[in-house]
PDB file of N, CA and C in Angstrom:
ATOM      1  N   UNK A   1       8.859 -29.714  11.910  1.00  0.00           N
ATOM      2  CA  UNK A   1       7.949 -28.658  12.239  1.00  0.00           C
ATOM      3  C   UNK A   1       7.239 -28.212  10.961  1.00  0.00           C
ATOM      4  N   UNK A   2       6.185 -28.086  10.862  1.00  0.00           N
ATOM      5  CA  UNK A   2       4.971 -27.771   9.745  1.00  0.00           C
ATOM      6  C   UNK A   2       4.886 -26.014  10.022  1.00  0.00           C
ATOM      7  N   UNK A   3       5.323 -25.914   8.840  1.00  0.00           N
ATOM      8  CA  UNK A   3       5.248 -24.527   8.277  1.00  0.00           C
ATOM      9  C   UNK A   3       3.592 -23.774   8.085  1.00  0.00           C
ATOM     10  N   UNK A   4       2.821 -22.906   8.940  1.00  0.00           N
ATOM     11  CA  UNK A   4       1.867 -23.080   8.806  1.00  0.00           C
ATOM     12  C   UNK A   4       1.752 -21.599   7.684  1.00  0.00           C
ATOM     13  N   UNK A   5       0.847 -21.581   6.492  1.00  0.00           N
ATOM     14  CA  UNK A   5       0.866 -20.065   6.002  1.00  0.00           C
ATOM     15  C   UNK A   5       0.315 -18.752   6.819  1.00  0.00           C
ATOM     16  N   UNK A   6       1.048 -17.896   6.384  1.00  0.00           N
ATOM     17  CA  UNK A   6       0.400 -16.405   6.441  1.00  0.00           C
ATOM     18  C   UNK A   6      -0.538 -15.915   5.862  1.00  0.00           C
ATOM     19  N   UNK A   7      -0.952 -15.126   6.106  1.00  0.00           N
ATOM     20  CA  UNK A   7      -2.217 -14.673   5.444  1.00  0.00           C
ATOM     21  C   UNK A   7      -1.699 -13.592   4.545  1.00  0.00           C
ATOM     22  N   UNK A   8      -1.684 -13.206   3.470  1.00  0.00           N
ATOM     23  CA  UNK A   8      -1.285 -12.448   2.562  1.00  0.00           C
ATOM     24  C   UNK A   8      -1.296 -11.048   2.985  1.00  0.00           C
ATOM     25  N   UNK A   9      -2.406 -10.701   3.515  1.00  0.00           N
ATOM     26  CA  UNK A   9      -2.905  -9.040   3.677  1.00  0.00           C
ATOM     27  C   UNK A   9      -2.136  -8.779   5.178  1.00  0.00           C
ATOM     28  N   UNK A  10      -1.467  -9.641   5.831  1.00  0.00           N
ATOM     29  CA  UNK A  10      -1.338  -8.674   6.742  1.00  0.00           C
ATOM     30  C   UNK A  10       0.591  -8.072   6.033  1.00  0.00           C
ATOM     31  N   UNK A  11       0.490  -6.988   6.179  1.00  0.00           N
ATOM     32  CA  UNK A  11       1.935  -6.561   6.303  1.00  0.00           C
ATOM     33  C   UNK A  11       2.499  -5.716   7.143  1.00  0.00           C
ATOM     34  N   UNK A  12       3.772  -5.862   7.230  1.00  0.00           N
ATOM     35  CA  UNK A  12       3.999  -5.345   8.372  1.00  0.00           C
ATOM     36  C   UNK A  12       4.743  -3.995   7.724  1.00  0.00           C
ATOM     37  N   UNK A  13       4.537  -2.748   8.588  1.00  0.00           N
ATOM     38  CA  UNK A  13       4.411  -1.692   8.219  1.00  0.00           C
ATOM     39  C   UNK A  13       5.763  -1.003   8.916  1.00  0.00           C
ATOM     40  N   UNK A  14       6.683   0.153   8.685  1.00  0.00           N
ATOM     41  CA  UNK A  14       7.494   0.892   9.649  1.00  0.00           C
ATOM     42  C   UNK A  14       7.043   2.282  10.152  1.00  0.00           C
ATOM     43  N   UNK A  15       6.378   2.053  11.281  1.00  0.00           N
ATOM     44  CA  UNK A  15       6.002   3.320  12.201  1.00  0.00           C
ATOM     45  C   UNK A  15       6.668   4.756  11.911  1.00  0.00           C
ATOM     46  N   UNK A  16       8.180   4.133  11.736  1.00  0.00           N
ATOM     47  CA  UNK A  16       9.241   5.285  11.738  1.00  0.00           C
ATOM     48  C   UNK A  16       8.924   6.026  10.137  1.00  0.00           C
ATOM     49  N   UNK A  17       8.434   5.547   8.782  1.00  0.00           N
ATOM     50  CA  UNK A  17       8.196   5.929   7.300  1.00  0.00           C
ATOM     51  C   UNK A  17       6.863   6.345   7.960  1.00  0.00           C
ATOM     52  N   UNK A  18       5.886   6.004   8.970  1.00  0.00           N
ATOM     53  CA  UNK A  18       4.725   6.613   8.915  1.00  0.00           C
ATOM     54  C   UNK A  18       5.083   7.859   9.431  1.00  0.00           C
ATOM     55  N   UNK A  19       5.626   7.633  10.739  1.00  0.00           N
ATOM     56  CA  UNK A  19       5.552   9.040  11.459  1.00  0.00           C
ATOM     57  C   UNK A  19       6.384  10.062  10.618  1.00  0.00           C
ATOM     58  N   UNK A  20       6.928  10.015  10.223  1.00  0.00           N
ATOM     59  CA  UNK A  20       8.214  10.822   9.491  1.00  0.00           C
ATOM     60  C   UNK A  20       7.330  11.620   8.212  1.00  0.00           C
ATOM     61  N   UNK A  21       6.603  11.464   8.083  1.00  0.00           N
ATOM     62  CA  UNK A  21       5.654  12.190   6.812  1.00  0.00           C
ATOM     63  C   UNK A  21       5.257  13.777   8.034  1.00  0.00           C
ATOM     64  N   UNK A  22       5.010  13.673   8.695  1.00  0.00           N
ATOM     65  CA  UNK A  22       3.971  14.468   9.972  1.00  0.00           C
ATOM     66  C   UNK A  22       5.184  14.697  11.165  1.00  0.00           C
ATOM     67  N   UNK A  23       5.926  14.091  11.338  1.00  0.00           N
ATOM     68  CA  UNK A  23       6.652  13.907  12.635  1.00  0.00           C
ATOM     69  C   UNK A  23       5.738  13.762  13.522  1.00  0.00           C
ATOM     70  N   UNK A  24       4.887  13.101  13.777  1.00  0.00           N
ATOM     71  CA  UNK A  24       4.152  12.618  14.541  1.00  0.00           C
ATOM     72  C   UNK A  24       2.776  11.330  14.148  1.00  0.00           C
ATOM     73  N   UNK A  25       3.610  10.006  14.745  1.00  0.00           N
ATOM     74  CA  UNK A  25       2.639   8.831  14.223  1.00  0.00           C
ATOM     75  C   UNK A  25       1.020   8.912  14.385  1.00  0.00           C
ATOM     76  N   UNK A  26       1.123  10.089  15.741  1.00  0.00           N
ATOM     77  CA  UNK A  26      -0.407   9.982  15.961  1.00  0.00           C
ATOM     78  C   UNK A  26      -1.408  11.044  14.763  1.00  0.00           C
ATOM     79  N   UNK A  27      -0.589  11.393  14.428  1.00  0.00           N
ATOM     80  CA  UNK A  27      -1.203  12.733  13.475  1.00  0.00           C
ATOM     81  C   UNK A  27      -1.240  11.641  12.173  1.00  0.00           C
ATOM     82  N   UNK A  28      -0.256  10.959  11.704  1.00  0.00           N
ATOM     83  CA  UNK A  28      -0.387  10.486  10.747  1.00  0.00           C
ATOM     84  C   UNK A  28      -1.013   9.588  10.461  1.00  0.00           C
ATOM     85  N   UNK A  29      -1.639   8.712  11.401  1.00  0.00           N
ATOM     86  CA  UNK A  29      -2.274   7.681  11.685  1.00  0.00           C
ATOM     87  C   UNK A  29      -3.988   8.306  11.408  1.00  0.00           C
ATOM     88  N   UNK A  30      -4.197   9.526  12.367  1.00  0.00           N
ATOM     89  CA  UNK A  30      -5.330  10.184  11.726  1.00  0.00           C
ATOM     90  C   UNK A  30      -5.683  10.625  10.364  1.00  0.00           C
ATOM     91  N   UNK A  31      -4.572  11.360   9.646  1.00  0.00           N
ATOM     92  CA  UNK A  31      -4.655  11.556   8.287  1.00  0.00           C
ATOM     93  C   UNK A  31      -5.315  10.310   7.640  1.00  0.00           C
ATOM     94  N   UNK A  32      -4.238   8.965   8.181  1.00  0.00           N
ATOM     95  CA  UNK A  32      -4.598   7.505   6.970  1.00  0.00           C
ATOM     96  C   UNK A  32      -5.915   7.189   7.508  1.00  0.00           C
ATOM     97  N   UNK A  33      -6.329   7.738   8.818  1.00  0.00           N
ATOM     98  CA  UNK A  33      -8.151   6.655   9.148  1.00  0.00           C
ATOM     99  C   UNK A  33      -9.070   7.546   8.206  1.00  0.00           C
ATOM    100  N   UNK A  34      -8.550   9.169   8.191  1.00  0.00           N
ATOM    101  CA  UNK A  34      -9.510   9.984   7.173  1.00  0.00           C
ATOM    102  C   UNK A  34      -9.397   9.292   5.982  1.00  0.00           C
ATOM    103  N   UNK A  35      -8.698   9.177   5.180  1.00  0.00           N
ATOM    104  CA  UNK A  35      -8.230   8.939   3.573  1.00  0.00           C
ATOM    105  C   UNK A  35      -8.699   7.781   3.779  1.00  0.00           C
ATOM    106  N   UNK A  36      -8.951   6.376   4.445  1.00  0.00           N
ATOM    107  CA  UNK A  36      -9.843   5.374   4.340  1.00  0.00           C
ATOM    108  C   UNK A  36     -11.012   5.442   4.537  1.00  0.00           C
ATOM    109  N   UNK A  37     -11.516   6.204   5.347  1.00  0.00           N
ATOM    110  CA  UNK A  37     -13.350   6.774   5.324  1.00  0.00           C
ATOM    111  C   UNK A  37     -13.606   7.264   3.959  1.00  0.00           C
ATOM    112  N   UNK A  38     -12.678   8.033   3.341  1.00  0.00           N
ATOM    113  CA  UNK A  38     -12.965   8.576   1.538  1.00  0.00           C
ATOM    114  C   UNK A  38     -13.051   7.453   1.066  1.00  0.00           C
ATOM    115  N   UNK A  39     -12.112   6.304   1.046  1.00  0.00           N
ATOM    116  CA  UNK A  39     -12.139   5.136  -0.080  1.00  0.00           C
ATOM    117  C   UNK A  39     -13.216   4.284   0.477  1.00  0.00           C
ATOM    118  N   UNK A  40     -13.393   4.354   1.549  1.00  0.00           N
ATOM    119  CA  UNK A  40     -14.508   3.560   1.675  1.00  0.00           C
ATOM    120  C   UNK A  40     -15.743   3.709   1.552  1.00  0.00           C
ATOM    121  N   UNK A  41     -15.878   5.264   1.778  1.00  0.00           N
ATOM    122  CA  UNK A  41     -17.285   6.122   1.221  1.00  0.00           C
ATOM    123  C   UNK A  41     -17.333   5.979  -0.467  1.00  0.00           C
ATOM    124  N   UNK A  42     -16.112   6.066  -0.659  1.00  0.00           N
ATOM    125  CA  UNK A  42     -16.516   6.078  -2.457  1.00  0.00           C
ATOM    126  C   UNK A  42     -17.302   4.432  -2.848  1.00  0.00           C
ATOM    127  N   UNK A  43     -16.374   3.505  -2.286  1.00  0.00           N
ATOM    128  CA  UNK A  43     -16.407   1.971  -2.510  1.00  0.00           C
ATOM    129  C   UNK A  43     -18.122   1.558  -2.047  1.00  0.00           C
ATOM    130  N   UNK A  44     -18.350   2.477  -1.180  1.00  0.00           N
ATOM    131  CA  UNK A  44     -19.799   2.052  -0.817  1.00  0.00           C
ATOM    132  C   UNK A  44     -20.441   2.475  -1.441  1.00  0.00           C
ATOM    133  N   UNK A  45     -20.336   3.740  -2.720  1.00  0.00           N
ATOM    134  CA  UNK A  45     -21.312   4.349  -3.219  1.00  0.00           C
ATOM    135  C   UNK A  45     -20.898   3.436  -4.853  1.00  0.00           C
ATOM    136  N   UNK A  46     -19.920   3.267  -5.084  1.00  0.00           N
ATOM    137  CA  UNK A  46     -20.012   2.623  -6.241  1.00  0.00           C
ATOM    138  C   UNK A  46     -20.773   1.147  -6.342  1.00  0.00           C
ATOM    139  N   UNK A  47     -20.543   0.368  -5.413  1.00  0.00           N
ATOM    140  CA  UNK A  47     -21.077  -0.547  -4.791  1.00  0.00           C
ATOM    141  C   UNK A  47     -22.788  -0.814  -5.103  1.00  0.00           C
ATOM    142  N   UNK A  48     -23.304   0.087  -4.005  1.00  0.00           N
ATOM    143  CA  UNK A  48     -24.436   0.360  -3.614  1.00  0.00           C
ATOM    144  C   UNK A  48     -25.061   0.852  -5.436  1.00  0.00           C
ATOM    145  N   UNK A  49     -24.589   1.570  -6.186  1.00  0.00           N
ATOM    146  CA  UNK A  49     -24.903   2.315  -7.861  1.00  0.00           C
ATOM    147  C   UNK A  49     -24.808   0.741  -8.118  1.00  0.00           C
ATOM    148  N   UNK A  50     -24.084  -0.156  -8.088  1.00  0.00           N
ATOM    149  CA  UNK A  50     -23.928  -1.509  -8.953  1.00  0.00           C
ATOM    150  C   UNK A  50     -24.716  -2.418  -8.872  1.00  0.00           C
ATOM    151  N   UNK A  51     -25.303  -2.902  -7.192  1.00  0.00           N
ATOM    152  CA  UNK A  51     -26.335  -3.207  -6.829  1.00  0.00           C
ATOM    153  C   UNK A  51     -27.941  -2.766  -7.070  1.00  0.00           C
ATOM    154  N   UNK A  52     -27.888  -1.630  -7.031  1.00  0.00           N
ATOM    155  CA  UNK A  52     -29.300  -0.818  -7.459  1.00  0.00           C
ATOM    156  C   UNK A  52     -30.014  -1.426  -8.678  1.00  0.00           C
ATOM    157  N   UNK A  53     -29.239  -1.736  -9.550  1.00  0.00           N
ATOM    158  CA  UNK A  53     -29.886  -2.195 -11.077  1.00  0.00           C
ATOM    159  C   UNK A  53     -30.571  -3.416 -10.595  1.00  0.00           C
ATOM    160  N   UNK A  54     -30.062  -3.616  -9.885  1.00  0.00           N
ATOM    161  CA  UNK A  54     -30.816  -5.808  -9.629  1.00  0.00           C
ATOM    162  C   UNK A  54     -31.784  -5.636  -8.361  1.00  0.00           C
ATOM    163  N   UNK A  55     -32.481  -4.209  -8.001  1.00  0.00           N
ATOM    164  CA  UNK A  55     -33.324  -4.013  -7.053  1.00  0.00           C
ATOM    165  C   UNK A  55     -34.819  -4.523  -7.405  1.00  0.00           C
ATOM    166  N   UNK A  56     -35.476  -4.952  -6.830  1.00  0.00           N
ATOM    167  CA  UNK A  56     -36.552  -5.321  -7.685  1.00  0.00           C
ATOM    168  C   UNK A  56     -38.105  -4.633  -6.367  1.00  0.00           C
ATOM    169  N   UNK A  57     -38.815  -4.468  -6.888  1.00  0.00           N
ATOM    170  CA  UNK A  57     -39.646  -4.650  -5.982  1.00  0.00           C
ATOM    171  C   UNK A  57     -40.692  -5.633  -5.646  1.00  0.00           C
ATOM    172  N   UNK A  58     -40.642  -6.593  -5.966  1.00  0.00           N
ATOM    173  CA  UNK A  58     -41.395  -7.469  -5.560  1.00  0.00           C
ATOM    174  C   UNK A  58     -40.264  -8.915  -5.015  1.00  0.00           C
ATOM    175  N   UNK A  59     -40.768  -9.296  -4.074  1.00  0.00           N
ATOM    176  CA  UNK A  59     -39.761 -10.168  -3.571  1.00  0.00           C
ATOM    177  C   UNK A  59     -39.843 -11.893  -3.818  1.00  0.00           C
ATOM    178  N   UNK A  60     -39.366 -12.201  -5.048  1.00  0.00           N
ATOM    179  CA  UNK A  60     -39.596 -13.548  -5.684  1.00  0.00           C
ATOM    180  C   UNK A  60     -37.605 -14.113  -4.829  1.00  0.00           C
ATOM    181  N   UNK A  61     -38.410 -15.245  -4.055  1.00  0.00           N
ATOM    182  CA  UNK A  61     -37.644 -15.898  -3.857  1.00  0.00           C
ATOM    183  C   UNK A  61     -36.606 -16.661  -4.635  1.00  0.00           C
ATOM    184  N   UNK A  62     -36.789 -17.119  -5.824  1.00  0.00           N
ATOM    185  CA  UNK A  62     -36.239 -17.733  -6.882  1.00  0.00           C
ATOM    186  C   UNK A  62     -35.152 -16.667  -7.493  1.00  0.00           C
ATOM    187  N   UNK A  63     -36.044 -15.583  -7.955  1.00  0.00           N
ATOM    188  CA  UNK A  63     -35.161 -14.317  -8.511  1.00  0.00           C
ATOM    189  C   UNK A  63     -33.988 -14.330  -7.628  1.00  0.00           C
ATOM    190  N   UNK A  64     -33.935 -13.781  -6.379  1.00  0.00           N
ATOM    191  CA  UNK A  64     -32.937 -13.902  -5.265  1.00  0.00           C
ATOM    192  C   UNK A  64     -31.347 -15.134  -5.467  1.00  0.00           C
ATOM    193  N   UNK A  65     -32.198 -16.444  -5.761  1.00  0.00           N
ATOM    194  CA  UNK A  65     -31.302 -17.178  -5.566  1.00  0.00           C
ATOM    195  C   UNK A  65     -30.400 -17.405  -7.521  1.00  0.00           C
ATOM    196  N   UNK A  66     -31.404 -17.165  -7.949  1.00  0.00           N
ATOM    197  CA  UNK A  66     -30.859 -17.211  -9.514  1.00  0.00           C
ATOM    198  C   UNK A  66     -29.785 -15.900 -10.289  1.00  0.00           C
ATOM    199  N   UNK A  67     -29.759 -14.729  -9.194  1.00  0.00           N
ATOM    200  CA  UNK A  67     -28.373 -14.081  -9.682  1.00  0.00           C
ATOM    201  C   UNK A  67     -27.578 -13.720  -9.429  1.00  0.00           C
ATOM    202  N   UNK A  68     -26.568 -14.473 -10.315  1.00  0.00           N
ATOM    203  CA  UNK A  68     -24.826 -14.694 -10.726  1.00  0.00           C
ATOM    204  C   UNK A  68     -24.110 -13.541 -10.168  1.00  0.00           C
ATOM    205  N   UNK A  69     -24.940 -12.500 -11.402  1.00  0.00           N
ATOM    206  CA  UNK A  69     -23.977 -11.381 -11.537  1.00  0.00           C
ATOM    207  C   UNK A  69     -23.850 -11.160 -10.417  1.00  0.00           C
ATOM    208  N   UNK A  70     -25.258 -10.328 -10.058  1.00  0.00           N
ATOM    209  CA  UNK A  70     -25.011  -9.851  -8.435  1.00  0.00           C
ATOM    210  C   UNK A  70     -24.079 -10.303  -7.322  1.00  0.00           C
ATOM    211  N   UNK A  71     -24.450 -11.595  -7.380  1.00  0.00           N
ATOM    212  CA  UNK A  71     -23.334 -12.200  -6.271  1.00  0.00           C
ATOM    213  C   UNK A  71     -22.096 -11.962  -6.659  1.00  0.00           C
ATOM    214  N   UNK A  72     -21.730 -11.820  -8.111  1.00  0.00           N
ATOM    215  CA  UNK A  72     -20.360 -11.817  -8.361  1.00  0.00           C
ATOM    216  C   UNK A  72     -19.546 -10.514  -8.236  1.00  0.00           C
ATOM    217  N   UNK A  73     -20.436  -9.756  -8.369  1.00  0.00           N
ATOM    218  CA  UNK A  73     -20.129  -8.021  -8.115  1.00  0.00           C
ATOM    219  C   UNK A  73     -19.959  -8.109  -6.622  1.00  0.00           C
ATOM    220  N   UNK A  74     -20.760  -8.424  -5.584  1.00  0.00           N
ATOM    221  CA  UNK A  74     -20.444  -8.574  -3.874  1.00  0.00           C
ATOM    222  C   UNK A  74     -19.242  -9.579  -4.105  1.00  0.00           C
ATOM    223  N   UNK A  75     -18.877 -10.699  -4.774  1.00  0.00           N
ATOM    224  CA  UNK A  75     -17.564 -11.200  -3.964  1.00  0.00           C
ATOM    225  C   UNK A  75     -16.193 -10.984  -5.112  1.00  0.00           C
ATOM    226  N   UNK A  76     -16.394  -9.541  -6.092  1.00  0.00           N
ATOM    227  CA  UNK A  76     -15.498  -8.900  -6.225  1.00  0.00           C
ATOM    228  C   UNK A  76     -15.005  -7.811  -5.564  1.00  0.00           C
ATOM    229  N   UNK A  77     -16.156  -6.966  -4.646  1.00  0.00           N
ATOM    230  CA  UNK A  77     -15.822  -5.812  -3.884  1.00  0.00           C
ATOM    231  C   UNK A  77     -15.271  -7.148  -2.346  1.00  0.00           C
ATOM    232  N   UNK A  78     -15.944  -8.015  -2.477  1.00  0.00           N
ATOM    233  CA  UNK A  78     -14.923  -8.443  -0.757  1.00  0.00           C
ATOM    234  C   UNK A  78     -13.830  -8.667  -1.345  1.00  0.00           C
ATOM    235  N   UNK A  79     -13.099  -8.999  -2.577  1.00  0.00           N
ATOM    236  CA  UNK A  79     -11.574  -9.391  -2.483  1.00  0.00           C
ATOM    237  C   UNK A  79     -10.997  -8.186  -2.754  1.00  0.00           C
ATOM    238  N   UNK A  80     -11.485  -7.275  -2.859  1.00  0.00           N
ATOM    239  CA  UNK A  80     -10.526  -5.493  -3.078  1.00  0.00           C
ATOM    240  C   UNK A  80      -9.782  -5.276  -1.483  1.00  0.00           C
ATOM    241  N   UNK A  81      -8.834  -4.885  -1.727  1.00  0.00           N
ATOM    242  CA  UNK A  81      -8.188  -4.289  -0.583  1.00  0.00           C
ATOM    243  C   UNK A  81      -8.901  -4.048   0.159  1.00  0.00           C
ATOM    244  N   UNK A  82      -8.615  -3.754   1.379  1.00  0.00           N
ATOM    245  CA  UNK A  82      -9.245  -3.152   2.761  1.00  0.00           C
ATOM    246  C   UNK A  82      -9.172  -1.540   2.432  1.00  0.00           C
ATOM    247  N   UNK A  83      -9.873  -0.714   2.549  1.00  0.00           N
ATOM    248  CA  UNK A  83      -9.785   0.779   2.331  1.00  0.00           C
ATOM    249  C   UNK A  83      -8.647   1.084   3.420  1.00  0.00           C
ATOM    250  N   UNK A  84      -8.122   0.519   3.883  1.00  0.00           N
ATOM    251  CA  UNK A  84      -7.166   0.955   5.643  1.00  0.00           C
ATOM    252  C   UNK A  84      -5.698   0.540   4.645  1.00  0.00           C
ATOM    253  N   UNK A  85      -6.065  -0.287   3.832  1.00  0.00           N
ATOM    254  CA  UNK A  85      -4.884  -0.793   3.644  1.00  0.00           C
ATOM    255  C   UNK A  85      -4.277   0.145   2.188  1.00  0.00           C
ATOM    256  N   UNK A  86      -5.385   0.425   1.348  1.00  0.00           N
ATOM    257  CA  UNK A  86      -4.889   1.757   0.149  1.00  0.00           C
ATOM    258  C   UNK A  86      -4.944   2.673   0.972  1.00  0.00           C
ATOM    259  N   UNK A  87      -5.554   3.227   1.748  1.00  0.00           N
ATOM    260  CA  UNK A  87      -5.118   4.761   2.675  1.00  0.00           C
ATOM    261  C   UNK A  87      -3.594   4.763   2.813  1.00  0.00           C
ATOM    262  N   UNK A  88      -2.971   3.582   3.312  1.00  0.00           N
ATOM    263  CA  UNK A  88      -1.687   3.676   4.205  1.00  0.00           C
ATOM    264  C   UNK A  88      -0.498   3.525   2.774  1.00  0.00           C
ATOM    265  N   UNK A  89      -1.054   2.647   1.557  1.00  0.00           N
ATOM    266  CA  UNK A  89      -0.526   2.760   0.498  1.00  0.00           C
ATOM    267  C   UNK A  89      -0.104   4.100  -0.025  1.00  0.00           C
ATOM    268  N   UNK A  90      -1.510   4.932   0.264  1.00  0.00           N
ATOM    269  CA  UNK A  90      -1.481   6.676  -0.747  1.00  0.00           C
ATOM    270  C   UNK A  90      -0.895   7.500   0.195  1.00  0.00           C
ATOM    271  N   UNK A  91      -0.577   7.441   0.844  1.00  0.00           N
ATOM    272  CA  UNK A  91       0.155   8.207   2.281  1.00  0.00           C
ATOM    273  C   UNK A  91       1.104   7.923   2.097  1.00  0.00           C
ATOM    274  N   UNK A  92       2.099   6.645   2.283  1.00  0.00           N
ATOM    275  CA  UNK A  92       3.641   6.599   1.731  1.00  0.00           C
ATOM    276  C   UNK A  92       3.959   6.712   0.815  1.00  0.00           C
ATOM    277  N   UNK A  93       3.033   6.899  -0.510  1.00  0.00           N
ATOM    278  CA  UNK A  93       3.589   7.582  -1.923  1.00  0.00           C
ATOM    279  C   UNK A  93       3.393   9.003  -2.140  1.00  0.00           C
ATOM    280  N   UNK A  94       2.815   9.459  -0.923  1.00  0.00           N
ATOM    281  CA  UNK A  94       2.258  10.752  -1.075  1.00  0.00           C
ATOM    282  C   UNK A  94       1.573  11.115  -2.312  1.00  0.00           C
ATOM    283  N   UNK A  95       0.307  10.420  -2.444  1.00  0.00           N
ATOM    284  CA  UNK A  95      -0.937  10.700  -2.811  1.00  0.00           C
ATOM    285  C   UNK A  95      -1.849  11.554  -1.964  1.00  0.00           C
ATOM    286  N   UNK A  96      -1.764  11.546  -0.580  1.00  0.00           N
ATOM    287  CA  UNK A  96      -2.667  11.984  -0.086  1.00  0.00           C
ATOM    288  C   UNK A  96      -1.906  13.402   0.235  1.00  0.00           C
ATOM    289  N   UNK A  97      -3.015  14.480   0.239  1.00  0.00           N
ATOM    290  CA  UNK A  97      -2.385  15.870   0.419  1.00  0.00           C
ATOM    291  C   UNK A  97      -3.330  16.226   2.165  1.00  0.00           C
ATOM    292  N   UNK A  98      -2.543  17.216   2.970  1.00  0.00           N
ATOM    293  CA  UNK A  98      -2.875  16.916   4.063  1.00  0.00           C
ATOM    294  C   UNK A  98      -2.232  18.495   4.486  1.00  0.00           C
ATOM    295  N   UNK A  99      -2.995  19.401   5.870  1.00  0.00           N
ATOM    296  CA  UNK A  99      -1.842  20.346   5.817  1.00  0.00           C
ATOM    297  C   UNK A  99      -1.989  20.206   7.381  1.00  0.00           C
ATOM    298  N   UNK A 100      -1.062  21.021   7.832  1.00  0.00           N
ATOM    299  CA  UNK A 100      -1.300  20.938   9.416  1.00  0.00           C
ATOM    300  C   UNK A 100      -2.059  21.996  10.075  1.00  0.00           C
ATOM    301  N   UNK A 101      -2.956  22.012  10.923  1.00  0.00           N
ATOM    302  CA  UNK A 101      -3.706  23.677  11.790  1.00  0.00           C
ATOM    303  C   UNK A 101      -2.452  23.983  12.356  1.00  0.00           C
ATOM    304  N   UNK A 102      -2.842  25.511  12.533  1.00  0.00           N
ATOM    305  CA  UNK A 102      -1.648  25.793  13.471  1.00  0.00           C
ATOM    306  C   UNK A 102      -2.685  26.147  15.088  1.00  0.00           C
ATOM    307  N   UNK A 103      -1.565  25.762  15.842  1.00  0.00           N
ATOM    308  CA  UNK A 103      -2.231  25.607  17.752  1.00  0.00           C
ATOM    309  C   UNK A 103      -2.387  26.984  17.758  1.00  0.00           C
ATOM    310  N   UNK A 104      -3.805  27.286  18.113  1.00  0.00           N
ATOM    311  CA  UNK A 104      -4.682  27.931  18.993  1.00  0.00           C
ATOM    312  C   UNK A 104      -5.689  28.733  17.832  1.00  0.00           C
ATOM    313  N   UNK A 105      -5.528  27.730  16.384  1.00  0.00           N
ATOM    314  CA  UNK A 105      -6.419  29.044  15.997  1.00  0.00           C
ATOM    315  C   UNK A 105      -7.550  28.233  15.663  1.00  0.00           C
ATOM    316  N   UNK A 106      -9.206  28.957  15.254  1.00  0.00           N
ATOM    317  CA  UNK A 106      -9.942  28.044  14.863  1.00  0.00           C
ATOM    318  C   UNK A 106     -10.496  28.570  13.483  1.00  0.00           C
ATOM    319  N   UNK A 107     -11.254  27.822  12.938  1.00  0.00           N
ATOM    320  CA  UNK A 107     -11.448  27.718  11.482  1.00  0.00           C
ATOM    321  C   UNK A 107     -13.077  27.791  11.715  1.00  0.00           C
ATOM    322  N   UNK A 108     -13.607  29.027  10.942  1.00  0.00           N
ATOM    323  CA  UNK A 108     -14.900  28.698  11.188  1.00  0.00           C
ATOM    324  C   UNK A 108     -15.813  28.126   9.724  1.00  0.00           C
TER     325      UNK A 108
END
């Protein structure tokens, strides 16, 4: 039988270390989708600042295909973590700070 590989990034996670931060997986699960919208809002703005320099306005086809850097800056941000996947990292080290509402009141 041929051993086929895994894919590195997936890992498998314990529900019970998630929920146990919150006592409740569904609460905690929301906390980690917030804290990945931050890393991913940041990642898009650093991104997007890195790209900007190689904006050009005139559209020379050649230019396009002749830079390195650029491309190399896009296929260093695709091999960075998944923002889902440092959210769930900074949450079980408790990096992320988080508080609970209390039921029935509202916040204006």
């Amino acid at each position: 039988m041929s051993k086929t590989p895994t894919n590195p990034s997936i890992i498998t996670r314990d529900v019970d270390k998630i929920a146990a931060k919150t006592g409740n997986v569904y609460e905690s699960i929301s906390i980690v989708g917030q804290r990945a919208r931050q890393i991913s809002s940041k990642m898009k703005e650093e991104l997007s600042g890195k790209l900007s320099e190689f904006a050009s306005s005139v559209d020379n086809l050649e230019e396009i295909f002749e830079n390195r850097e650029q491309i190399e800056i896009s296929k260093y941000y695709e091999r960075m973590p998944k923002p889902s996947a440092l959210a769930i990292d900074d949450f079980l080290a408790d990096k992320v700070d988080f508080r609970n509402r209390e039921e029935g009141t509202t916040e204006n």
